[in-house]
Each structure stands twice: as C-alpha cells, then as structure tokens.
PDB file of N, CA and C in Angstrom:
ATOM      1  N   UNK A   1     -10.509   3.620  32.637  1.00  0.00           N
ATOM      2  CA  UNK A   1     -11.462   3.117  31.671  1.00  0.00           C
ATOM      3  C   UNK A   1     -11.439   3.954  30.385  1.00  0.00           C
ATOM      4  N   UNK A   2     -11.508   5.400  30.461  1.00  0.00           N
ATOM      5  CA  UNK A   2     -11.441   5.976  29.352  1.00  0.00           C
ATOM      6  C   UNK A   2      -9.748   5.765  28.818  1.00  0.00           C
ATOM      7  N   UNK A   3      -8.773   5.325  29.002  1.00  0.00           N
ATOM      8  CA  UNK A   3      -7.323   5.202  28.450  1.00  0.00           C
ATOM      9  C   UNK A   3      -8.044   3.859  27.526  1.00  0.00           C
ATOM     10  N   UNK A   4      -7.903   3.083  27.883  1.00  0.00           N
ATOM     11  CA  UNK A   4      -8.693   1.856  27.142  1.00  0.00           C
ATOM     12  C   UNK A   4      -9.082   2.308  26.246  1.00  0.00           C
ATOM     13  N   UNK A   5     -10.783   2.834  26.532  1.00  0.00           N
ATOM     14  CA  UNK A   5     -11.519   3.079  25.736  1.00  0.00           C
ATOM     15  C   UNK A   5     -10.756   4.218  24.393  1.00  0.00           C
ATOM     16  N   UNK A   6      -9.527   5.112  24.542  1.00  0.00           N
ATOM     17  CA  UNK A   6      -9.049   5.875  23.293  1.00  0.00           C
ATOM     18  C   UNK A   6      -8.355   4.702  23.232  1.00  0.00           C
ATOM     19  N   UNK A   7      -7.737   3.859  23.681  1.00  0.00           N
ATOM     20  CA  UNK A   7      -6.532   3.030  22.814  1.00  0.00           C
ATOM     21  C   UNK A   7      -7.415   1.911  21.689  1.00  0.00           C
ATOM     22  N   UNK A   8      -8.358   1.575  22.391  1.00  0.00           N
ATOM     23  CA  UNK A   8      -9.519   0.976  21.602  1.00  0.00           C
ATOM     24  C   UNK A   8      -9.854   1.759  20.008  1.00  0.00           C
ATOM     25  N   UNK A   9     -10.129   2.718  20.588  1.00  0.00           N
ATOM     26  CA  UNK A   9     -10.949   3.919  19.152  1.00  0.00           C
ATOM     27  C   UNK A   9      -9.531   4.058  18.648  1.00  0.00           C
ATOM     28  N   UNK A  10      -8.096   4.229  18.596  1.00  0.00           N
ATOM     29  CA  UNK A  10      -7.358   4.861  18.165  1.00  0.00           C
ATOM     30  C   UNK A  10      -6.693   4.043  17.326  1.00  0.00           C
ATOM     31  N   UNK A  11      -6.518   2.589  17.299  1.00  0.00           N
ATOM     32  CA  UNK A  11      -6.617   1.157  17.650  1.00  0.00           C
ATOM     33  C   UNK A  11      -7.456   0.756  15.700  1.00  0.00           C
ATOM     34  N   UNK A  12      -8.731   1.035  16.254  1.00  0.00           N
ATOM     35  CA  UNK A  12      -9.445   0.762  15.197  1.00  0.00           C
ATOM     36  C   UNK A  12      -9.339   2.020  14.079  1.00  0.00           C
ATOM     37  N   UNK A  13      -9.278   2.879  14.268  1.00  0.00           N
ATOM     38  CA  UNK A  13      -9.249   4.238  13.413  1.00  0.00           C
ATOM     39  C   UNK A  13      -7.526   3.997  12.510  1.00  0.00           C
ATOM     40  N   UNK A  14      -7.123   3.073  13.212  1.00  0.00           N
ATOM     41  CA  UNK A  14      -5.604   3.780  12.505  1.00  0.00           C
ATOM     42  C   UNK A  14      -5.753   1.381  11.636  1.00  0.00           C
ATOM     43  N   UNK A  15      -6.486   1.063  12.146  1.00  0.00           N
ATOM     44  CA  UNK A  15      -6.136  -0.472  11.176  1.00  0.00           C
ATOM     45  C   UNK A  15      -7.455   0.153   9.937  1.00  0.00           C
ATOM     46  N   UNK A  16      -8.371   1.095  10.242  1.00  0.00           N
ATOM     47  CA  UNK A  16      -9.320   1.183   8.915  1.00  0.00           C
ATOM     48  C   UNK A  16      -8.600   1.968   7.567  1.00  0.00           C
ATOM     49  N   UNK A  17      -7.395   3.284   8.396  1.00  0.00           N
ATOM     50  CA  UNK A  17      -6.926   3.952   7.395  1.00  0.00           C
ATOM     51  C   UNK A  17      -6.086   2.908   6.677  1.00  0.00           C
ATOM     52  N   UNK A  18      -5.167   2.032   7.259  1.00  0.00           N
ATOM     53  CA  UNK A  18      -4.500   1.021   6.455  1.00  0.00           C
ATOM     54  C   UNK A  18      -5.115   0.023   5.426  1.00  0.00           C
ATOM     55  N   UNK A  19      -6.216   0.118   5.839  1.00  0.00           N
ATOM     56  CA  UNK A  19      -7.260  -0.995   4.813  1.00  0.00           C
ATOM     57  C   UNK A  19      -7.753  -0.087   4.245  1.00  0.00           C
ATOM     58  N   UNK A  20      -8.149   1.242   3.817  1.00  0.00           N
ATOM     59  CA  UNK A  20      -8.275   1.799   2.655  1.00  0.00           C
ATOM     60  C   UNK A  20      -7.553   2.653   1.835  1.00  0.00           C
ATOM     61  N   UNK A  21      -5.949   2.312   2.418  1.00  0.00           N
ATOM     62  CA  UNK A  21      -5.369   3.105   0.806  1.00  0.00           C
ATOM     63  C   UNK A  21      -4.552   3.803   1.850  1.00  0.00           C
ATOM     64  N   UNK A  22      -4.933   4.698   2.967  1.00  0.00           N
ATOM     65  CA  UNK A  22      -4.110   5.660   2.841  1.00  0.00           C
ATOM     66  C   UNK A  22      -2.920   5.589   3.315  1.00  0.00           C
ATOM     67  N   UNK A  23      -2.120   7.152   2.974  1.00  0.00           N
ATOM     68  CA  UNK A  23      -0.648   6.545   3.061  1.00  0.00           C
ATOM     69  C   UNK A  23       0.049   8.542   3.767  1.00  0.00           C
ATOM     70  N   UNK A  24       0.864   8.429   3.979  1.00  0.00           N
ATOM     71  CA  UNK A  24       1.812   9.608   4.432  1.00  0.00           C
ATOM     72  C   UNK A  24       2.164  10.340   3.366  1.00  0.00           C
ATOM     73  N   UNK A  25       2.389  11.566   2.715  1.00  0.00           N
ATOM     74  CA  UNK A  25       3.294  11.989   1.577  1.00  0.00           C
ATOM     75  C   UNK A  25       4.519  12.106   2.190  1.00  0.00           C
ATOM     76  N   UNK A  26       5.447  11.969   1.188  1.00  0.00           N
ATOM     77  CA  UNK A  26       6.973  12.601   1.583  1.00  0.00           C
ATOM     78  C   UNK A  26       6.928  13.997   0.571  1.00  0.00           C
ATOM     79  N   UNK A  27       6.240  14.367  -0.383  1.00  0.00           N
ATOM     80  CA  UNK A  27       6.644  15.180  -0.858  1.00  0.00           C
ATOM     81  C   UNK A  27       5.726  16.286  -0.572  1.00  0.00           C
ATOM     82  N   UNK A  28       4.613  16.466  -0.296  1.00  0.00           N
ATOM     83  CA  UNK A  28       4.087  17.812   0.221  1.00  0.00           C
ATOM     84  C   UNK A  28       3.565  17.611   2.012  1.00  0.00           C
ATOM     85  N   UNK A  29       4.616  17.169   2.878  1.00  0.00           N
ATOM     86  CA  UNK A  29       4.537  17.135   4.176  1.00  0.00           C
ATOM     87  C   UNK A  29       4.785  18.681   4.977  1.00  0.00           C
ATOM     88  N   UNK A  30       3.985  18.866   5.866  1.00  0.00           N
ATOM     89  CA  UNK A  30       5.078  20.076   7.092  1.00  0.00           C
ATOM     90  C   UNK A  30       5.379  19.515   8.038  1.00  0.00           C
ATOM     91  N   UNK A  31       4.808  18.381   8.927  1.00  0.00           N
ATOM     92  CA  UNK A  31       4.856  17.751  10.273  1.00  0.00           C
ATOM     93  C   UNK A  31       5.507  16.248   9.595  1.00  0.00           C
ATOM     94  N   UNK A  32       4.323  15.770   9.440  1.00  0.00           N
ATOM     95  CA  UNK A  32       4.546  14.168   9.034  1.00  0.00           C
ATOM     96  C   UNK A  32       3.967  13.481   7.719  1.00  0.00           C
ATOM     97  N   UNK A  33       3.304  14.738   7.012  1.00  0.00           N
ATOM     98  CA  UNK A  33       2.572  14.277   5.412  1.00  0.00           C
ATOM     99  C   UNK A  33       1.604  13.975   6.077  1.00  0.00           C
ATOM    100  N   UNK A  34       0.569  13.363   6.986  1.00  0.00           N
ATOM    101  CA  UNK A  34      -0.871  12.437   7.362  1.00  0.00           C
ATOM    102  C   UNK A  34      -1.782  13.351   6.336  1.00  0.00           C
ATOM    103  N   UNK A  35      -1.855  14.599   6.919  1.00  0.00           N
ATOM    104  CA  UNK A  35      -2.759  15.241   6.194  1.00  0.00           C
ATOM    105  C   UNK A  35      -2.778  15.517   4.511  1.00  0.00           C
ATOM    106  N   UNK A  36      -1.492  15.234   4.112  1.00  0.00           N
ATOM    107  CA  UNK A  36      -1.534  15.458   2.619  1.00  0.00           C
ATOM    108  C   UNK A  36      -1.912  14.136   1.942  1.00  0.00           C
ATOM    109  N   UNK A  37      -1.395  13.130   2.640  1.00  0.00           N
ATOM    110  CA  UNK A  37      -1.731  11.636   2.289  1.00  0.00           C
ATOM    111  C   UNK A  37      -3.137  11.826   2.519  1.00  0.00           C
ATOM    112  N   UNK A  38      -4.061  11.966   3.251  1.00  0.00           N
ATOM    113  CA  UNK A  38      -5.450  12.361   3.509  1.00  0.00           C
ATOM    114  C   UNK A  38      -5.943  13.516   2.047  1.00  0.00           C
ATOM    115  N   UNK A  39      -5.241  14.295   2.103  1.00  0.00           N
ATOM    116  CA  UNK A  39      -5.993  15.349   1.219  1.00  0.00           C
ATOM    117  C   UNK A  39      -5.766  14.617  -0.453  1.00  0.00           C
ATOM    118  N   UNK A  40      -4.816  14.366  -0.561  1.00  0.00           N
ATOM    119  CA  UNK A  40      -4.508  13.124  -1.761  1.00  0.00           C
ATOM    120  C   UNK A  40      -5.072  11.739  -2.530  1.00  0.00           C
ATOM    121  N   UNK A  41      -5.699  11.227  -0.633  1.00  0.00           N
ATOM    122  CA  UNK A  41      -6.709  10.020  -0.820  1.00  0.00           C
ATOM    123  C   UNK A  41      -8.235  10.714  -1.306  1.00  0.00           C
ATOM    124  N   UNK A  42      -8.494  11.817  -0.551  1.00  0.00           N
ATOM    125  CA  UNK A  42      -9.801  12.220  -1.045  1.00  0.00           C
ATOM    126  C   UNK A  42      -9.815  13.676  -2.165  1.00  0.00           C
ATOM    127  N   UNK A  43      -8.638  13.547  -2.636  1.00  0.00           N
ATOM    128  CA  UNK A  43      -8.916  15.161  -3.836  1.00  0.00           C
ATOM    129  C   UNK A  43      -9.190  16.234  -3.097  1.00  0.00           C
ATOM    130  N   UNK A  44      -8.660  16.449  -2.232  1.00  0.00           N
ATOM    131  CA  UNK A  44      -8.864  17.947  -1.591  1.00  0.00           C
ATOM    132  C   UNK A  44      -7.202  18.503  -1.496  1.00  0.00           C
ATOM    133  N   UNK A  45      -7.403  19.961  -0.887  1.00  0.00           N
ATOM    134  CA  UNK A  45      -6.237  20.573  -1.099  1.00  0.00           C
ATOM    135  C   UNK A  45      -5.454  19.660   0.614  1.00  0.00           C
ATOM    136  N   UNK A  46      -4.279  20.196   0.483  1.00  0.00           N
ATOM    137  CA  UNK A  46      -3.931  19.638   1.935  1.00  0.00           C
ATOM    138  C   UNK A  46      -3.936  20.731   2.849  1.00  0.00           C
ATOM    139  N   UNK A  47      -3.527  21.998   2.373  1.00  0.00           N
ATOM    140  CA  UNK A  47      -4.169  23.130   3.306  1.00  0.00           C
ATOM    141  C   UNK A  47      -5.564  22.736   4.065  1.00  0.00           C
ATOM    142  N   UNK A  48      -6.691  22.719   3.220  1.00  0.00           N
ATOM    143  CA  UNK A  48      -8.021  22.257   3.576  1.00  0.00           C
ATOM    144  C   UNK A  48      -7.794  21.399   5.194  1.00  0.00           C
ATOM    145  N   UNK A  49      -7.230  20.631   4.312  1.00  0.00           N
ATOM    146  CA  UNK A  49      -7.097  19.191   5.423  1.00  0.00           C
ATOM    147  C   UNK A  49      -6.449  19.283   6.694  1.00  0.00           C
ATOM    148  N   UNK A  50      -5.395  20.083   6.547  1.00  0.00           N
ATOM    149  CA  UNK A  50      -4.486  20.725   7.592  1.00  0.00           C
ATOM    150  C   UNK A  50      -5.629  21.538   8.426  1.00  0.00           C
ATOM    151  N   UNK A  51      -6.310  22.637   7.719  1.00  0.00           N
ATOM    152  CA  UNK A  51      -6.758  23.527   8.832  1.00  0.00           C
ATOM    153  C   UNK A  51      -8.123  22.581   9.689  1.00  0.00           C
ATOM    154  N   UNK A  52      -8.637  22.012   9.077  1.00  0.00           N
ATOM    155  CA  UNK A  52      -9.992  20.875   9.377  1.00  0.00           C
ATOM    156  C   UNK A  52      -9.212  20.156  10.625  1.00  0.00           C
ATOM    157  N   UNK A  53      -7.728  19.831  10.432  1.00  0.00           N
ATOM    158  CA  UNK A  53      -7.191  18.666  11.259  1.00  0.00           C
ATOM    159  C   UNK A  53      -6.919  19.759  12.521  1.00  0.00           C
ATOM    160  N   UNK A  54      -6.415  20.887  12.347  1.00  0.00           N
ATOM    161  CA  UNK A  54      -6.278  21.569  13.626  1.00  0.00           C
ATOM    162  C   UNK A  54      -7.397  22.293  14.285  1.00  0.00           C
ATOM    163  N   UNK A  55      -8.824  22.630  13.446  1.00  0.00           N
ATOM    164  CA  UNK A  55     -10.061  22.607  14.482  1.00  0.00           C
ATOM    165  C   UNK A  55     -10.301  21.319  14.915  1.00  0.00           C
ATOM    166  N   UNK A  56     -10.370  20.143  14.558  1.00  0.00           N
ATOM    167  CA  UNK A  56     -10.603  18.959  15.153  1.00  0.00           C
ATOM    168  C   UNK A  56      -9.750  18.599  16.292  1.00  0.00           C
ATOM    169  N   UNK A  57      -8.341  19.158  16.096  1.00  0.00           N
ATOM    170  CA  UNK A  57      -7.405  19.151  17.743  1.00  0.00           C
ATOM    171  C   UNK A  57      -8.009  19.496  18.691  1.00  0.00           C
ATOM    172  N   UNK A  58      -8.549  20.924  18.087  1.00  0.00           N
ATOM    173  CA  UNK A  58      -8.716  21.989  19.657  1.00  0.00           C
ATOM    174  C   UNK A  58     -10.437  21.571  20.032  1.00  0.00           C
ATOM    175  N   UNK A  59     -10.968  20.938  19.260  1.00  0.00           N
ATOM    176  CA  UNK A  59     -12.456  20.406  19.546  1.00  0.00           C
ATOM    177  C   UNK A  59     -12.208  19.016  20.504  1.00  0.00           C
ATOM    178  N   UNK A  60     -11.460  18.525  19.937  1.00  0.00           N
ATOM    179  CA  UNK A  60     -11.693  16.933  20.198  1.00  0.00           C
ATOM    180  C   UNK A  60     -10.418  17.326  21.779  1.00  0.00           C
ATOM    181  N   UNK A  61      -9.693  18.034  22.217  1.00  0.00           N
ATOM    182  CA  UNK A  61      -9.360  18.216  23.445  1.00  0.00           C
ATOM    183  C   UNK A  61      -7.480  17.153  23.274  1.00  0.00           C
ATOM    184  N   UNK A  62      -7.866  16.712  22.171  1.00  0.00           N
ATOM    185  CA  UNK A  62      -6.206  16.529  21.748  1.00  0.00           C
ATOM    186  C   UNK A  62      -6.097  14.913  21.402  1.00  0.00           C
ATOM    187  N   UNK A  63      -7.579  14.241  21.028  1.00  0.00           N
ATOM    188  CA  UNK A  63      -7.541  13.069  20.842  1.00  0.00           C
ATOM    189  C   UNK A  63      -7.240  12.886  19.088  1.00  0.00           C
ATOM    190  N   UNK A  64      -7.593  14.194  18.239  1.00  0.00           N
ATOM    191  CA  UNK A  64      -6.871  14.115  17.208  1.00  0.00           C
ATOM    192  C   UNK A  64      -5.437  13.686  17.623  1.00  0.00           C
ATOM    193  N   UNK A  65      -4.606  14.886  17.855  1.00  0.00           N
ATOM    194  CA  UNK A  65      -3.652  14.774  18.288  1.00  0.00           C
ATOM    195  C   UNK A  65      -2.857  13.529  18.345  1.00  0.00           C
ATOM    196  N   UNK A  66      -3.068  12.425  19.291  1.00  0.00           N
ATOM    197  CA  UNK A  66      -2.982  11.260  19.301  1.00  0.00           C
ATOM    198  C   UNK A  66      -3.774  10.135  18.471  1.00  0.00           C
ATOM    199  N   UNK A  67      -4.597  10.714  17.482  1.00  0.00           N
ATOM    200  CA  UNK A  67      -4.927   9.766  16.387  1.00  0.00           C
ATOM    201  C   UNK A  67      -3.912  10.288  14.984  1.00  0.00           C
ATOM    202  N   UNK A  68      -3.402  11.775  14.866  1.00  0.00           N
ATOM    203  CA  UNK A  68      -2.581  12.064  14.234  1.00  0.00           C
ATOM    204  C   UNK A  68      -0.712  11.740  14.563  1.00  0.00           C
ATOM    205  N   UNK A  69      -0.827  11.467  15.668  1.00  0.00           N
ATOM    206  CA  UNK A  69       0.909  10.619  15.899  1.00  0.00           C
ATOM    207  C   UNK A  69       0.948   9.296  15.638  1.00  0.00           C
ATOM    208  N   UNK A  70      -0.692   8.419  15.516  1.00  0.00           N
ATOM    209  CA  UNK A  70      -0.396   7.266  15.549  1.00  0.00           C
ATOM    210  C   UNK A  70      -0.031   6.984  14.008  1.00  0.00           C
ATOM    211  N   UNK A  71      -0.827   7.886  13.209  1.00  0.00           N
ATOM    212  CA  UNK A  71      -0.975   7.500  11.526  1.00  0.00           C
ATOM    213  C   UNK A  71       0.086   7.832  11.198  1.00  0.00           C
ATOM    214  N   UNK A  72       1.034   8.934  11.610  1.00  0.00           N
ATOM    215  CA  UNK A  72       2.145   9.336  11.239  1.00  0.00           C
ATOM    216  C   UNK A  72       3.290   7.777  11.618  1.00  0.00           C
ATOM    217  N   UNK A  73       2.578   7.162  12.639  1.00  0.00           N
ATOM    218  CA  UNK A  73       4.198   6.293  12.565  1.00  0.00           C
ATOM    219  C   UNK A  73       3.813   4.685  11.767  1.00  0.00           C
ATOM    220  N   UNK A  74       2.774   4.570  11.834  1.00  0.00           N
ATOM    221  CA  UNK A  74       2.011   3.309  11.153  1.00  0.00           C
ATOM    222  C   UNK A  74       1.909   3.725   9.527  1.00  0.00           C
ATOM    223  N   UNK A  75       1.172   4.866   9.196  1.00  0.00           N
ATOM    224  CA  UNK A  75       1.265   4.386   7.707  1.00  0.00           C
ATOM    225  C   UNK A  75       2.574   4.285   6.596  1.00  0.00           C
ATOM    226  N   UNK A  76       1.824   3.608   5.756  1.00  0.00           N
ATOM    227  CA  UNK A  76       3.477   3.880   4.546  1.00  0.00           C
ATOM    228  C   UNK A  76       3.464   4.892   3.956  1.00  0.00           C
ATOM    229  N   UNK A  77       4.405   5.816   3.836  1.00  0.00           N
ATOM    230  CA  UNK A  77       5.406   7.010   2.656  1.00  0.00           C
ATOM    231  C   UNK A  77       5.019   6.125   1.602  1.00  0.00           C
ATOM    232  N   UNK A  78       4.847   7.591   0.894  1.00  0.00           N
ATOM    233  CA  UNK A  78       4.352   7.719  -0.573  1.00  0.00           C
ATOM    234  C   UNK A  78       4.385   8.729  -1.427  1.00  0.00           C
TER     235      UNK A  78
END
C-alpha cells in the first residue's frame, strides 16, 4: 500500500514540476542539473538548493531521492 501510495505522490509531484516551468540545467549541473533548474526557476543559488535537497534526503528517508531520479529523467534540458 505504501509503494502505491509514493508512486501516487511521486506521480503527481513530478506532472506539477512540468506544468510550471521547470526544467534540468545542462550548464551548471553536478548529478543531473534538477537542483540548478530548481534554483534558476526560483532565483536562488543552486548550492542553496543542493544542500536543502540533501537534508531533505536524509529527513524524508530517501523519498527525495526517488522524487529527485524521477525529475532528472522527465524534465527538459535547458
């Protein structure tokens, strides 16, 4: 029930980033750009965004994690 229930949340989280803009960088990436495309959509540094995205890993028990592989293969380079 809970596999569902993340494919559900992970599901909807990754069709909302596509309906507002955001996108991957190719040019200030280390992993996959998500976070610079993120720090880009909202004017923040991508460091910022990077370190925010890796307390949210080790909080969330690794469901970032798998909301950050999905955006990496779904959104568009930019």
């Amino acid at each position: 029930m809970s596999g569902i229930l993340f494919l559900i949340i992970l599901g909807v989280a990754t069709y909302a980033c596509h309906k507002n803009g955001f996108f991957t960088s190719e040019s200030n990436k280390v992993i996959g750009g998500v976070c610079a495309g993120i720090g880009a959509r909202f004017s923040l540094a991508p460091n910022l965004v990077r370190v925010l995205a890796v307390i949210a890993l080790l909080a969330s028990a690794g469901v970032v994690g798998g909301l950050y592989l999905a955006l990496w293969v779904s959104l568009p380079k930019r």
